[in-house]
PDB file of N, CA and C in Angstrom:
ATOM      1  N   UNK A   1      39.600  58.074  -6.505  1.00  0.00           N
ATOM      2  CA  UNK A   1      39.391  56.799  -5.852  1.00  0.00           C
ATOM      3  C   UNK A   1      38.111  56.903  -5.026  1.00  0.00           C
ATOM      4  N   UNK A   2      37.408  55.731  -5.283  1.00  0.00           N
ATOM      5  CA  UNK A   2      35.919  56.338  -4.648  1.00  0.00           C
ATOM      6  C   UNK A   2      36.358  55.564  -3.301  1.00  0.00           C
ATOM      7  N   UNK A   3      34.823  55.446  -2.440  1.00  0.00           N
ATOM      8  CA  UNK A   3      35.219  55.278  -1.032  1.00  0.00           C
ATOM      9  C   UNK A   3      35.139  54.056  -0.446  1.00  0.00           C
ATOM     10  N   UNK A   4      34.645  52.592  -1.699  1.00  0.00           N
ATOM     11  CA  UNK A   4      34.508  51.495  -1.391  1.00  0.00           C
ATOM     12  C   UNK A   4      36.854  50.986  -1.514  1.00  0.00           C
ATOM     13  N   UNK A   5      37.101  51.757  -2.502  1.00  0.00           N
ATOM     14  CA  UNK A   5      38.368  51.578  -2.960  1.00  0.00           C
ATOM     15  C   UNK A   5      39.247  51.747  -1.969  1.00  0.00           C
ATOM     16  N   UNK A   6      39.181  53.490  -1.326  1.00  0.00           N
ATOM     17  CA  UNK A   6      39.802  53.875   0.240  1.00  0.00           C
ATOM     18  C   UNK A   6      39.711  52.776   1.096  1.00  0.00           C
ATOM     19  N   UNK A   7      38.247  51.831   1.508  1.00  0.00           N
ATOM     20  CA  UNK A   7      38.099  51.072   2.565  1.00  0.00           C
ATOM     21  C   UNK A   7      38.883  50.264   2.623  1.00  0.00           C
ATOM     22  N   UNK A   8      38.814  49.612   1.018  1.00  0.00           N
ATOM     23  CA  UNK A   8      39.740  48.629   1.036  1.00  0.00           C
ATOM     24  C   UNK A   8      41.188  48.326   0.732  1.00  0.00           C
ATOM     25  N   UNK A   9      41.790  49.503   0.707  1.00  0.00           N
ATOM     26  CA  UNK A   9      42.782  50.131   0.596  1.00  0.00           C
ATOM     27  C   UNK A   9      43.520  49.842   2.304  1.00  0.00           C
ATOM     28  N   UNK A  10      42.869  50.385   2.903  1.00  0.00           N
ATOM     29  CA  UNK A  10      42.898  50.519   4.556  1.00  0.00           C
ATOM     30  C   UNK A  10      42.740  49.321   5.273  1.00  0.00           C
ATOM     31  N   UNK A  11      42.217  48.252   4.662  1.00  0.00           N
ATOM     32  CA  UNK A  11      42.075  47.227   5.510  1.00  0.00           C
ATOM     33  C   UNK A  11      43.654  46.219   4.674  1.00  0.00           C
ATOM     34  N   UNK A  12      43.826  46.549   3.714  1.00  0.00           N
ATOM     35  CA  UNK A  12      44.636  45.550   3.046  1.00  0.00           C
ATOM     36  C   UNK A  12      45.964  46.003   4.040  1.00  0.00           C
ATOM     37  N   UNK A  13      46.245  47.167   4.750  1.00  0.00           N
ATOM     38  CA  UNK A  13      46.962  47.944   5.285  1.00  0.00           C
ATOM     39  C   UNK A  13      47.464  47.174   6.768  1.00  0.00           C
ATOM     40  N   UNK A  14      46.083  46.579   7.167  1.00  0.00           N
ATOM     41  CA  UNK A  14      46.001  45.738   8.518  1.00  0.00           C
ATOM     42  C   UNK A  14      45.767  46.621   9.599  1.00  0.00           C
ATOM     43  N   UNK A  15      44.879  47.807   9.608  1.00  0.00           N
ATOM     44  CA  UNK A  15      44.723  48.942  10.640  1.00  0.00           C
ATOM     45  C   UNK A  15      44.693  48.318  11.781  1.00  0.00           C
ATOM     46  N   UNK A  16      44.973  48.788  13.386  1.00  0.00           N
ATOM     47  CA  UNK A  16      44.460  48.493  14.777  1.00  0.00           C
ATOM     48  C   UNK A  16      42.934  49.197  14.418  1.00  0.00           C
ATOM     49  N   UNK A  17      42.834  49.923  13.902  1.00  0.00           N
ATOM     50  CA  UNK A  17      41.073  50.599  13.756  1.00  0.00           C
ATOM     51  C   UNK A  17      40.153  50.785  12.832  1.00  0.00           C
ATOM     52  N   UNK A  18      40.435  49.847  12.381  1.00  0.00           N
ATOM     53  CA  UNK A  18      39.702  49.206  11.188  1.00  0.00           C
ATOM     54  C   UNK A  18      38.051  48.838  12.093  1.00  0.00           C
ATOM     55  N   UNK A  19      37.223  49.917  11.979  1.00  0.00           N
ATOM     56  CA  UNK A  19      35.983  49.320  12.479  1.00  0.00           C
ATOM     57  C   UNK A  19      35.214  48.170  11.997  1.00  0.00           C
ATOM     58  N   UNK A  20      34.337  47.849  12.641  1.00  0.00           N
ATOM     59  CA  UNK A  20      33.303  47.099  12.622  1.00  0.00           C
ATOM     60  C   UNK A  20      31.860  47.726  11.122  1.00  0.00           C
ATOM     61  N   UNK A  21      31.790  48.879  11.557  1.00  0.00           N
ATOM     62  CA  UNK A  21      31.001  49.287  10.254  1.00  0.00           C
ATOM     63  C   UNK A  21      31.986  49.492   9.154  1.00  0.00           C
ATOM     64  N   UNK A  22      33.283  49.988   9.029  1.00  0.00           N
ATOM     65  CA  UNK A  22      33.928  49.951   7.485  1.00  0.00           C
ATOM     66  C   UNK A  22      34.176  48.268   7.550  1.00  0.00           C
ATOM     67  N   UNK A  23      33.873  47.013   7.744  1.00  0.00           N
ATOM     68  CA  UNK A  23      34.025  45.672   7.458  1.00  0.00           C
ATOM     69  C   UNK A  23      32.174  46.142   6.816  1.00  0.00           C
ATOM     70  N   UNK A  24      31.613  46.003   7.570  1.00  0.00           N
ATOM     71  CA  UNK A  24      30.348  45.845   7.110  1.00  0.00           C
ATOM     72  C   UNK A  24      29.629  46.466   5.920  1.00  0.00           C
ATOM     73  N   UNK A  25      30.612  47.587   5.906  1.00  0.00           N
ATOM     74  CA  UNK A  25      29.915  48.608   4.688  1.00  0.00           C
ATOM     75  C   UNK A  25      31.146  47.586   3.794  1.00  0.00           C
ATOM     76  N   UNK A  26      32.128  47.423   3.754  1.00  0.00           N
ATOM     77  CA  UNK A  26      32.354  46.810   2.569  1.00  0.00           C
ATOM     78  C   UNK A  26      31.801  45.178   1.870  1.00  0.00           C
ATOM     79  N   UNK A  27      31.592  43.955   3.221  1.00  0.00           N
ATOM     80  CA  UNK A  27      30.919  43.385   2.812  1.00  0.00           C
ATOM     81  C   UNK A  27      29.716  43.496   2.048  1.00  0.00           C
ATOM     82  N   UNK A  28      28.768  44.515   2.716  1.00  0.00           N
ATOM     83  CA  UNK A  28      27.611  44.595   1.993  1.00  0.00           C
ATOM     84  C   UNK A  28      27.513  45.476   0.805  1.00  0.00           C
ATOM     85  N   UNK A  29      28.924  45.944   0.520  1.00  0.00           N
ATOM     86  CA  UNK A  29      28.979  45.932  -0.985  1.00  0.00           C
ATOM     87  C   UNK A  29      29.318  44.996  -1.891  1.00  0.00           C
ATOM     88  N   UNK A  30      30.340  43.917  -1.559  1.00  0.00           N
ATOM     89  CA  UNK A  30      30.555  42.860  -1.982  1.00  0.00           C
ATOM     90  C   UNK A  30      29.116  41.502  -2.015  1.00  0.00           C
ATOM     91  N   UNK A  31      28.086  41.930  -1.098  1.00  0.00           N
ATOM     92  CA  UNK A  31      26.863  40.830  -1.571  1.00  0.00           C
ATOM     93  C   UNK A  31      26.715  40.549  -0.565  1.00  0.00           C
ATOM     94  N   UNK A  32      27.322  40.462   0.352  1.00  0.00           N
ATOM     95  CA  UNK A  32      26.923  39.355   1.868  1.00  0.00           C
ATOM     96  C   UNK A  32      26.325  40.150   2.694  1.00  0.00           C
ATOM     97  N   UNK A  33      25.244  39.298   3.438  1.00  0.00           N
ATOM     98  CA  UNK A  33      24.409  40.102   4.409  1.00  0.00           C
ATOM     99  C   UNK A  33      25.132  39.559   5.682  1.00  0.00           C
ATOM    100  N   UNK A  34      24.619  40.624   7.022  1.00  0.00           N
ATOM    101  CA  UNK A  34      24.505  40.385   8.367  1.00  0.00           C
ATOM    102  C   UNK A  34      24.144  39.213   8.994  1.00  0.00           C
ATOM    103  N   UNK A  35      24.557  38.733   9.119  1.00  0.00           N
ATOM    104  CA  UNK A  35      23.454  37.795  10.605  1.00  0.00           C
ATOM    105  C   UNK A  35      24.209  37.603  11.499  1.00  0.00           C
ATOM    106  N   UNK A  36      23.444  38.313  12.952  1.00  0.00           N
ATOM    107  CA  UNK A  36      23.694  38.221  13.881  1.00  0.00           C
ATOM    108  C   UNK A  36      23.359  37.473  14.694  1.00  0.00           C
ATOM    109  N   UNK A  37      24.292  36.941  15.630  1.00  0.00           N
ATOM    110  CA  UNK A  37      24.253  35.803  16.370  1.00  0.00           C
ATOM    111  C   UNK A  37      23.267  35.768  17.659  1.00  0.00           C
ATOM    112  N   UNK A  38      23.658  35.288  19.088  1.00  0.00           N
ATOM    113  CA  UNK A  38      22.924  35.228  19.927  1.00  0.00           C
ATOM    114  C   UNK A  38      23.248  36.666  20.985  1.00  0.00           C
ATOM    115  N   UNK A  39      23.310  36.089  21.988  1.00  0.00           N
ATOM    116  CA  UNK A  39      23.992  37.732  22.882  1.00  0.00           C
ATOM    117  C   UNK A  39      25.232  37.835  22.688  1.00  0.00           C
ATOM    118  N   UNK A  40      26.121  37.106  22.548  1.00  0.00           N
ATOM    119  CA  UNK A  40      28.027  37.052  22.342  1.00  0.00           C
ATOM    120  C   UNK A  40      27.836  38.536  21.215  1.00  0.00           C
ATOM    121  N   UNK A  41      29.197  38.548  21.351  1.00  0.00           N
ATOM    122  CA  UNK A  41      30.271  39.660  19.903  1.00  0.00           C
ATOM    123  C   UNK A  41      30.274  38.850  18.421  1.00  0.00           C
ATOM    124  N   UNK A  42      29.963  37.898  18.430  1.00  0.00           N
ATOM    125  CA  UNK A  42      30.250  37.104  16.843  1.00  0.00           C
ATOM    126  C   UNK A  42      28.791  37.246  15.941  1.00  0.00           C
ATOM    127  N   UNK A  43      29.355  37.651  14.895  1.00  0.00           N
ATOM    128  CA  UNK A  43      28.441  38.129  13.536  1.00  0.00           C
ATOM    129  C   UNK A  43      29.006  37.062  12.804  1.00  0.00           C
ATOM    130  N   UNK A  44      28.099  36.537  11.875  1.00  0.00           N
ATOM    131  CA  UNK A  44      28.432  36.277  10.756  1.00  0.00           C
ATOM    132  C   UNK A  44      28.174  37.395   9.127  1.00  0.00           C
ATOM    133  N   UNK A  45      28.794  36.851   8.063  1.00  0.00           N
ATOM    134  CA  UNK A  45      28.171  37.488   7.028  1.00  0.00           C
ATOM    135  C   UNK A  45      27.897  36.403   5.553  1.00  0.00           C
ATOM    136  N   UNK A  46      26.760  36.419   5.526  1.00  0.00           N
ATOM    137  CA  UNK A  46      26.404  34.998   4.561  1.00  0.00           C
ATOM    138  C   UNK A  46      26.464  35.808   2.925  1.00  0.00           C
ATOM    139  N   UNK A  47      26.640  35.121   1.824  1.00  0.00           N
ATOM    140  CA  UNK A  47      26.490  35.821   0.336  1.00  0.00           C
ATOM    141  C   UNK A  47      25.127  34.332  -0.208  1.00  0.00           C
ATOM    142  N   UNK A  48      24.208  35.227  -0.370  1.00  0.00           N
ATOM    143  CA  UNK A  48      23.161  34.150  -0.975  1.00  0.00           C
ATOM    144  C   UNK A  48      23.601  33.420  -2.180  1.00  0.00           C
ATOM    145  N   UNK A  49      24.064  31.903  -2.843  1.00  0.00           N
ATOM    146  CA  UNK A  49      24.142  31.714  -3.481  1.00  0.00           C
ATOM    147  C   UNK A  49      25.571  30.576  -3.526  1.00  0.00           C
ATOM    148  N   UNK A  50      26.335  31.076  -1.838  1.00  0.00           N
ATOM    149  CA  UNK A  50      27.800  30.552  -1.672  1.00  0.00           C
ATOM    150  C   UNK A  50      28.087  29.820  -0.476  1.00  0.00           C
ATOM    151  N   UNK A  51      28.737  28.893  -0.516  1.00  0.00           N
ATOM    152  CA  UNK A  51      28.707  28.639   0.701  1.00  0.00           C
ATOM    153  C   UNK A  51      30.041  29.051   1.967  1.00  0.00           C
ATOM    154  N   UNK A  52      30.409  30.064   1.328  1.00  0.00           N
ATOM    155  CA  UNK A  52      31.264  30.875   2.155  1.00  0.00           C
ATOM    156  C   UNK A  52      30.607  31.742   3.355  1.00  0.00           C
ATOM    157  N   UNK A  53      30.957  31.698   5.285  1.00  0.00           N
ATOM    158  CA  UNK A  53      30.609  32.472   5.964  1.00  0.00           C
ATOM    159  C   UNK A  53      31.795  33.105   6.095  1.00  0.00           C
ATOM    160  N   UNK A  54      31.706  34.349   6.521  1.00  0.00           N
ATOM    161  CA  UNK A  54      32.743  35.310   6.804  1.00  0.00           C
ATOM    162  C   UNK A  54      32.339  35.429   8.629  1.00  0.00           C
ATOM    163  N   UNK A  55      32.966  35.001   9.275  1.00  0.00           N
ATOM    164  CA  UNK A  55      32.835  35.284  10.925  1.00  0.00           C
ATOM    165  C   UNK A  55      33.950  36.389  11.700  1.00  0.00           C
ATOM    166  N   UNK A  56      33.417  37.161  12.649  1.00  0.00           N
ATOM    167  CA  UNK A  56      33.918  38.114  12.955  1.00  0.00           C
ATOM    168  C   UNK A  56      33.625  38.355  14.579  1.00  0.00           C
ATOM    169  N   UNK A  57      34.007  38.933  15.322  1.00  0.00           N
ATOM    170  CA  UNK A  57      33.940  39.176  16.505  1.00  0.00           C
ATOM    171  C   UNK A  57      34.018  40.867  16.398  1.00  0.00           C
ATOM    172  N   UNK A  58      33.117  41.458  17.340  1.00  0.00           N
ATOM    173  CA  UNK A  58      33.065  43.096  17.872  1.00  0.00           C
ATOM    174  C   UNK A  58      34.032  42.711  18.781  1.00  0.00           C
ATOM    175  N   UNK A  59      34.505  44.397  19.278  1.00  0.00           N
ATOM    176  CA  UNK A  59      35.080  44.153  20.248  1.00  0.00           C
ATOM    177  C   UNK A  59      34.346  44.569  21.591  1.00  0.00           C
ATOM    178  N   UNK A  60      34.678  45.088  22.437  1.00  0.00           N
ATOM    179  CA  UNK A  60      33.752  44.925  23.919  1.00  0.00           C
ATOM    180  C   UNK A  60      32.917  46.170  23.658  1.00  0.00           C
ATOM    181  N   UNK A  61      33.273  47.146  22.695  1.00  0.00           N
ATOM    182  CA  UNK A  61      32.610  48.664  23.137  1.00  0.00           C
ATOM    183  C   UNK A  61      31.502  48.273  21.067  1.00  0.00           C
ATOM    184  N   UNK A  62      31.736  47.527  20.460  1.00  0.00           N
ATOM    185  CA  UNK A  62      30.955  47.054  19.479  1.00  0.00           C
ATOM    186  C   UNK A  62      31.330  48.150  18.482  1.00  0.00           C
ATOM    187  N   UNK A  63      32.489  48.957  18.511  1.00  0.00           N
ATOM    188  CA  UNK A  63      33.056  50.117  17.526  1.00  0.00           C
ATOM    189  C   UNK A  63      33.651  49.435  16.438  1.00  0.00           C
ATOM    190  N   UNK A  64      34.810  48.183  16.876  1.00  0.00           N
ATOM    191  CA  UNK A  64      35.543  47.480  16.167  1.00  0.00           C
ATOM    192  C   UNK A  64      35.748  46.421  16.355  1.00  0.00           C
ATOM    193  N   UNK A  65      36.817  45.203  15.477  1.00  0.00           N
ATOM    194  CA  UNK A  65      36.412  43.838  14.768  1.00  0.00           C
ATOM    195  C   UNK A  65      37.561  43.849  16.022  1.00  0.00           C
ATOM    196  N   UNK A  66      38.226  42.236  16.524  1.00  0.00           N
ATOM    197  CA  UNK A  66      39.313  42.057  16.789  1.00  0.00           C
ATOM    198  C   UNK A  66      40.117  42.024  15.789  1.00  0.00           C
ATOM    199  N   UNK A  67      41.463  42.113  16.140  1.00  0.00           N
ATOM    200  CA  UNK A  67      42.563  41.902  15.227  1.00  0.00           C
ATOM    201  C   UNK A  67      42.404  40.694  14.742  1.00  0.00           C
ATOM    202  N   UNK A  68      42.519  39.824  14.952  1.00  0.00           N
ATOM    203  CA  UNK A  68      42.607  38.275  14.649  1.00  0.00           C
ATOM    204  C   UNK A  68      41.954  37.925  13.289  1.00  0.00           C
ATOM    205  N   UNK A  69      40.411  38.430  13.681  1.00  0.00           N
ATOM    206  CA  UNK A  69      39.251  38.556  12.557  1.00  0.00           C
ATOM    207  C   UNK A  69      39.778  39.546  11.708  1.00  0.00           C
ATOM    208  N   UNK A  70      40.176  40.471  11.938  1.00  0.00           N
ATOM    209  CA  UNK A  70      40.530  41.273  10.700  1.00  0.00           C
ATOM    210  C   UNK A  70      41.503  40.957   9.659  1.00  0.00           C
ATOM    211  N   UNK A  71      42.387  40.085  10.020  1.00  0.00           N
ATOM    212  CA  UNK A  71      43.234  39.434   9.653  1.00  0.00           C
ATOM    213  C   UNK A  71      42.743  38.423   8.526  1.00  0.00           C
ATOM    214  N   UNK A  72      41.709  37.497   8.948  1.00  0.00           N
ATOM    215  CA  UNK A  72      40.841  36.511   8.678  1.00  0.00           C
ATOM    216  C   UNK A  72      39.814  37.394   7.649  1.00  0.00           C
ATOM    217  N   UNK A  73      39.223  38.340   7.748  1.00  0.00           N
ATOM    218  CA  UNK A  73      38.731  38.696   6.981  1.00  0.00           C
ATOM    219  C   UNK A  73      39.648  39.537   5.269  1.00  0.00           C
ATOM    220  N   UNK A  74      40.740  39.620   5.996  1.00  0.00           N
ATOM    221  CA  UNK A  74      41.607  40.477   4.816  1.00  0.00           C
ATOM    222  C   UNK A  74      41.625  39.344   3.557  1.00  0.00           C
ATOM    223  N   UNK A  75      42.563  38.027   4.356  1.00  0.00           N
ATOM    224  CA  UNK A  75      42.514  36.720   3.176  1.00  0.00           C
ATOM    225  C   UNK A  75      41.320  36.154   2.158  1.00  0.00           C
ATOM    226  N   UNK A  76      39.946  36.991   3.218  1.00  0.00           N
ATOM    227  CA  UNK A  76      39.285  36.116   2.368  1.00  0.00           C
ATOM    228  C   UNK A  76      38.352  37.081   1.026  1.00  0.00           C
ATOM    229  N   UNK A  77      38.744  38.350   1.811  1.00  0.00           N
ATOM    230  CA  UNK A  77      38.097  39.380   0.457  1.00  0.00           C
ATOM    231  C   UNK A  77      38.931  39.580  -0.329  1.00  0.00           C
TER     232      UNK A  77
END
């Protein structure tokens, strides 16, 4: 099982520590880029071509997503 498979293995799981970079390393295997917002915690992630955003919140130390978003992000990958 390679390591895009593990990630998503782990998030389908619903971790409390599900970081912020394993969301990001898997989006940006799936196509969607970064864009980051103003000074706040909220990222988006755009896929050129769709009009789907994926929105997310860091949490205060910028290691990991909130729960909420992770949640939100599970349904939609």
């Amino acid at each position: 099982m390679g390591k895009k498979d593990k990630l998503i293995n782990r998030l389908l799981k619903k971790p409390k520590d599900f970081t912020f970079d394993e969301m990001e390393s898997l989006l940006l295997y799936f196509g969607y880029e970064l864009k980051q917002g103003g000074t706040g915690s909220g990222v988006k992630f755009i896929k050129e071509g769709s009009s789907e955003v994926i929105n997310f919140h860091k949490t205060p130390s910028g290691q990991g997503i909130k729960t909420v978003c992770a949640e939100s992000g599970h349904r939609k990958t």
